[in-house]
C-alpha atoms as a PDB file:
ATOM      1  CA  UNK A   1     130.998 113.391 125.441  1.00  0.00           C
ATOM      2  CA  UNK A   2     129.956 111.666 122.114  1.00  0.00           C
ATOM      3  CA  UNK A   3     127.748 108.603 121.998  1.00  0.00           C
ATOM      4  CA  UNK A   4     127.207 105.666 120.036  1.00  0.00           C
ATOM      5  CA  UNK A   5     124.158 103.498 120.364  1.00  0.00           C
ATOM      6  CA  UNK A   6     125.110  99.546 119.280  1.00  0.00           C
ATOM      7  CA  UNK A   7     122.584  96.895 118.502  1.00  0.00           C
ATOM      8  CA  UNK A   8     123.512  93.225 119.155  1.00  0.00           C
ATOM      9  CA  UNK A   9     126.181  94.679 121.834  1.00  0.00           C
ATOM     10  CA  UNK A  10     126.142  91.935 123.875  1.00  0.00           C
ATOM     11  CA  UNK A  11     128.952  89.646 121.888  1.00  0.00           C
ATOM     12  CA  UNK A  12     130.699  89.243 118.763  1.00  0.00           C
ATOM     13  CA  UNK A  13     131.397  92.012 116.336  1.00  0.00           C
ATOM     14  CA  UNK A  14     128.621  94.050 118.122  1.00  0.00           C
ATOM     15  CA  UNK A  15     130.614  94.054 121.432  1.00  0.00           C
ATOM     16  CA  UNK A  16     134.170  94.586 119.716  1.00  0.00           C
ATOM     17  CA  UNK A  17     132.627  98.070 117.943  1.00  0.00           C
ATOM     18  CA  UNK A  18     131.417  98.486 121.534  1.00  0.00           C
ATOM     19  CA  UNK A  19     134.698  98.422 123.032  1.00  0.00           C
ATOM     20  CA  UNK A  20     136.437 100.450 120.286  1.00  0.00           C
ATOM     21  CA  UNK A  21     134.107 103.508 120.824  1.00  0.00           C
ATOM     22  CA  UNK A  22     134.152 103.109 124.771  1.00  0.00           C
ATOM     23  CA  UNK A  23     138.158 103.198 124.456  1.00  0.00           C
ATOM     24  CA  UNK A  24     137.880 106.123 121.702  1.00  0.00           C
ATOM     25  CA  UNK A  25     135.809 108.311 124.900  1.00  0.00           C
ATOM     26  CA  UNK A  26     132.525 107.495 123.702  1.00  0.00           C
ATOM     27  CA  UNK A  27     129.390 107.212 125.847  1.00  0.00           C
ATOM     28  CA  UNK A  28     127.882 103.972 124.710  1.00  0.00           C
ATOM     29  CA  UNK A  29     124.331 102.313 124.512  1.00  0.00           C
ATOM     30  CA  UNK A  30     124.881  98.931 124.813  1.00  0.00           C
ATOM     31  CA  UNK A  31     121.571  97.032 123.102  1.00  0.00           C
ATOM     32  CA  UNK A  32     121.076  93.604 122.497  1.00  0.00           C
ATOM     33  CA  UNK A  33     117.912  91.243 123.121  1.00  0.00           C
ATOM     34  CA  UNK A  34     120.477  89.795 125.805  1.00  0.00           C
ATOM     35  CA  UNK A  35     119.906  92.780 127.721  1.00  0.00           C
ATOM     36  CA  UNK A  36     121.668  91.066 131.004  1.00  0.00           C
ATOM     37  CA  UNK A  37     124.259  90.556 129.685  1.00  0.00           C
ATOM     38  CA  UNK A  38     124.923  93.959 128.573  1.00  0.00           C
ATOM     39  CA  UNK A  39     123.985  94.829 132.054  1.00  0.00           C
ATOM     40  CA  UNK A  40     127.041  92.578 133.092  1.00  0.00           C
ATOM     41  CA  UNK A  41     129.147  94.741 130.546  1.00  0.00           C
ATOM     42  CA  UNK A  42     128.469  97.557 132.681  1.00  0.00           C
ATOM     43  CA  UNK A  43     131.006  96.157 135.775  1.00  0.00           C
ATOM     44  CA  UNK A  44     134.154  96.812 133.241  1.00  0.00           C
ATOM     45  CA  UNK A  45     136.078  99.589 133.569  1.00  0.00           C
ATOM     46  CA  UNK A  46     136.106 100.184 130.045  1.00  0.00           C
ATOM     47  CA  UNK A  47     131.983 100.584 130.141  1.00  0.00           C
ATOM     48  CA  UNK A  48     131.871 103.202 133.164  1.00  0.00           C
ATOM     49  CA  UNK A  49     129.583 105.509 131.029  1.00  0.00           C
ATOM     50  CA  UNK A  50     127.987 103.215 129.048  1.00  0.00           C
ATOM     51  CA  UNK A  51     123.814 102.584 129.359  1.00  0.00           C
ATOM     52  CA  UNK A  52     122.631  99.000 128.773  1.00  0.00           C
ATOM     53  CA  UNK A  53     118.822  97.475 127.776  1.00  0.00           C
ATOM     54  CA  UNK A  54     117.034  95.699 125.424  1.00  0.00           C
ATOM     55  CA  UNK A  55     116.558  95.918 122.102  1.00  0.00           C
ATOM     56  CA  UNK A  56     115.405  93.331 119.602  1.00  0.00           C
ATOM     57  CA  UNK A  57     115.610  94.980 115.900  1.00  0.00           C
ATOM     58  CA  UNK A  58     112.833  92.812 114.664  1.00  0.00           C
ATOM     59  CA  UNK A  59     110.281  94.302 116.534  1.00  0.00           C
ATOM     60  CA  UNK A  60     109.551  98.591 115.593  1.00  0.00           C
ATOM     61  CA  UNK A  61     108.545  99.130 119.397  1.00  0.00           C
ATOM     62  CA  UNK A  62     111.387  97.616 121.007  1.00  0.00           C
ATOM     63  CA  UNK A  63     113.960  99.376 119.119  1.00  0.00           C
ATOM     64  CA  UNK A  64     111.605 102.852 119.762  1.00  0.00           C
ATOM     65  CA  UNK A  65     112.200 102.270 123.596  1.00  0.00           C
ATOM     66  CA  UNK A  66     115.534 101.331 122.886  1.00  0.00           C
ATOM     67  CA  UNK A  67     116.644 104.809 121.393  1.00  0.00           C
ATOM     68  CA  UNK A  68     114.046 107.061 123.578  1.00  0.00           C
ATOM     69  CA  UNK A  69     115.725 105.041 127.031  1.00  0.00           C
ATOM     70  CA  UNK A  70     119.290 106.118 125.430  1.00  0.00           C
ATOM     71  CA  UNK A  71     117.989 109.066 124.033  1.00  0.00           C
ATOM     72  CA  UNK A  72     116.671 110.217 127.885  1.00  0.00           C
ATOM     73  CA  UNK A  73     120.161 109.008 129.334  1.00  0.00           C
ATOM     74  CA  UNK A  74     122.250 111.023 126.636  1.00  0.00           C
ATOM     75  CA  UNK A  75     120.014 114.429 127.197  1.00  0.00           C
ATOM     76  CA  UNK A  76     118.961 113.335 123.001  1.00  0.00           C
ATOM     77  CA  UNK A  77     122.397 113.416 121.942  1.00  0.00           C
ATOM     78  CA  UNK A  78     123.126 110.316 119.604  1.00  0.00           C
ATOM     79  CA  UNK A  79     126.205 111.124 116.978  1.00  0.00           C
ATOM     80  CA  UNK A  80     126.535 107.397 116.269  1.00  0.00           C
ATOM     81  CA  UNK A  81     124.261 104.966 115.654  1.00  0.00           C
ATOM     82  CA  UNK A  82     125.657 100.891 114.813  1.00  0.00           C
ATOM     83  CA  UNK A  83     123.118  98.390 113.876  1.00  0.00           C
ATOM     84  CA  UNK A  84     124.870  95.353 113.934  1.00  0.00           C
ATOM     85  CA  UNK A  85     122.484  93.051 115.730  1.00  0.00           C
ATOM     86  CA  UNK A  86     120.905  89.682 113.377  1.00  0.00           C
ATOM     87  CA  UNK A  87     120.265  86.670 113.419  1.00  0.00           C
ATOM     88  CA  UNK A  88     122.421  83.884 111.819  1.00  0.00           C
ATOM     89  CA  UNK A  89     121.239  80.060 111.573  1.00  0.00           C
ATOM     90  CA  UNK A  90     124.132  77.821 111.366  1.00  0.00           C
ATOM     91  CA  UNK A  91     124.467  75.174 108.235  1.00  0.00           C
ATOM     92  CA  UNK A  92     122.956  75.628 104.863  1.00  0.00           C
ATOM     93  CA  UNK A  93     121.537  79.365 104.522  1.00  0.00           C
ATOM     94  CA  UNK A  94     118.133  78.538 104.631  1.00  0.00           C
ATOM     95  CA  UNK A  95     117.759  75.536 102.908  1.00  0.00           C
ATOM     96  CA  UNK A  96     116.174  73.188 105.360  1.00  0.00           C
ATOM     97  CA  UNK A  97     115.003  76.086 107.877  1.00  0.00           C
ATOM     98  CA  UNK A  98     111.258  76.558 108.502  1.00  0.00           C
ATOM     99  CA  UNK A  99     109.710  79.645 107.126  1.00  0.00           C
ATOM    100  CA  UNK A 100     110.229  81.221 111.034  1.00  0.00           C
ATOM    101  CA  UNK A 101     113.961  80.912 111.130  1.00  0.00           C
ATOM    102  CA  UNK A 102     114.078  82.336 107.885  1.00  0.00           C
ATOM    103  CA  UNK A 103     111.757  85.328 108.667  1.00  0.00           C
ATOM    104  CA  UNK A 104     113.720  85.583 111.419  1.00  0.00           C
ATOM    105  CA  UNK A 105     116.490  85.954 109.755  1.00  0.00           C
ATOM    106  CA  UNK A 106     115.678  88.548 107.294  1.00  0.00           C
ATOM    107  CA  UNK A 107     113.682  90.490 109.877  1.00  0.00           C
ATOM    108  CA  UNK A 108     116.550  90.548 111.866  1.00  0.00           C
ATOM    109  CA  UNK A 109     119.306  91.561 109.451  1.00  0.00           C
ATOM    110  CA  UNK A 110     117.599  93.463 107.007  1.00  0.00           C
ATOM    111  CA  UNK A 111     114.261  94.711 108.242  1.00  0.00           C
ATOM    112  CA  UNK A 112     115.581  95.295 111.544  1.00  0.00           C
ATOM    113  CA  UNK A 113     118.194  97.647 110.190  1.00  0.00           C
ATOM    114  CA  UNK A 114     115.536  99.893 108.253  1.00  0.00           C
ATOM    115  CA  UNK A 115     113.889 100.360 111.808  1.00  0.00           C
ATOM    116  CA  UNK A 116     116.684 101.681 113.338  1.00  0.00           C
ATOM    117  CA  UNK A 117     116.750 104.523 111.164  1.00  0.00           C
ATOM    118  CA  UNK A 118     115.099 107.851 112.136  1.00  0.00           C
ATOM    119  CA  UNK A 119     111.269 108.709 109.366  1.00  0.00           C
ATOM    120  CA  UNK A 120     110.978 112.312 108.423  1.00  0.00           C
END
């Protein structure tokens, strides 16, 4: 069975690519840093073979447990890999925002992209 490992799985766009590659016969990772919710995904039919947890993109060590946990439950197959997951702050893009939400923001969409990609 082929597998796709999502980031920010747990709604949105995220979930929708989810649901596309569970209906295509994928196994899929659900990830998201609302890891209990993706554990709710789990009950749907369409997610019988699907593995849930945690994953927050902006931080290197989460998203390394994140892929070894799916790697484990996929015996280190992985033939997709979606990172979707960021953070958005409604209103003016970061005008008015402290310098957190807008670290946030980049670490989240940009940075946390670049971890999810495999070093030589």
């Amino acid at each position: 069975m082929k597998t796709a490992f999502v980031t920010g799985a747990a709604q949105g766009i995220g979930l929708a690519i989810a649901r596309r590659f569970a209906q295509a016969g994928y196994r899929v990772g659900l990830f998201d840093i609302n890891d209990a919710r993706c554990h709710e995904l789990l009950g749907e039919s369409e997610f019988t073979h699907a593995i849930a947890g945690h994953c927050d993109v902006r931080d290197k060590a989460s998203v390394d447990a994140a892929l070894a946990y799916f790697s484990e439950a996929t015996a280190g197959r992985l033939d997709v890999l979606v990172n979707n997951a960021g953070v958005l702050t409604a209103g003016e893009p970061l005008r008015g925002t402290n310098s957190c939400d807008g670290r946030c923001q980049c670490d989240g969409c940009d940075t946390g992209l670049l971890r999810g990609l495999p070093t030589p």
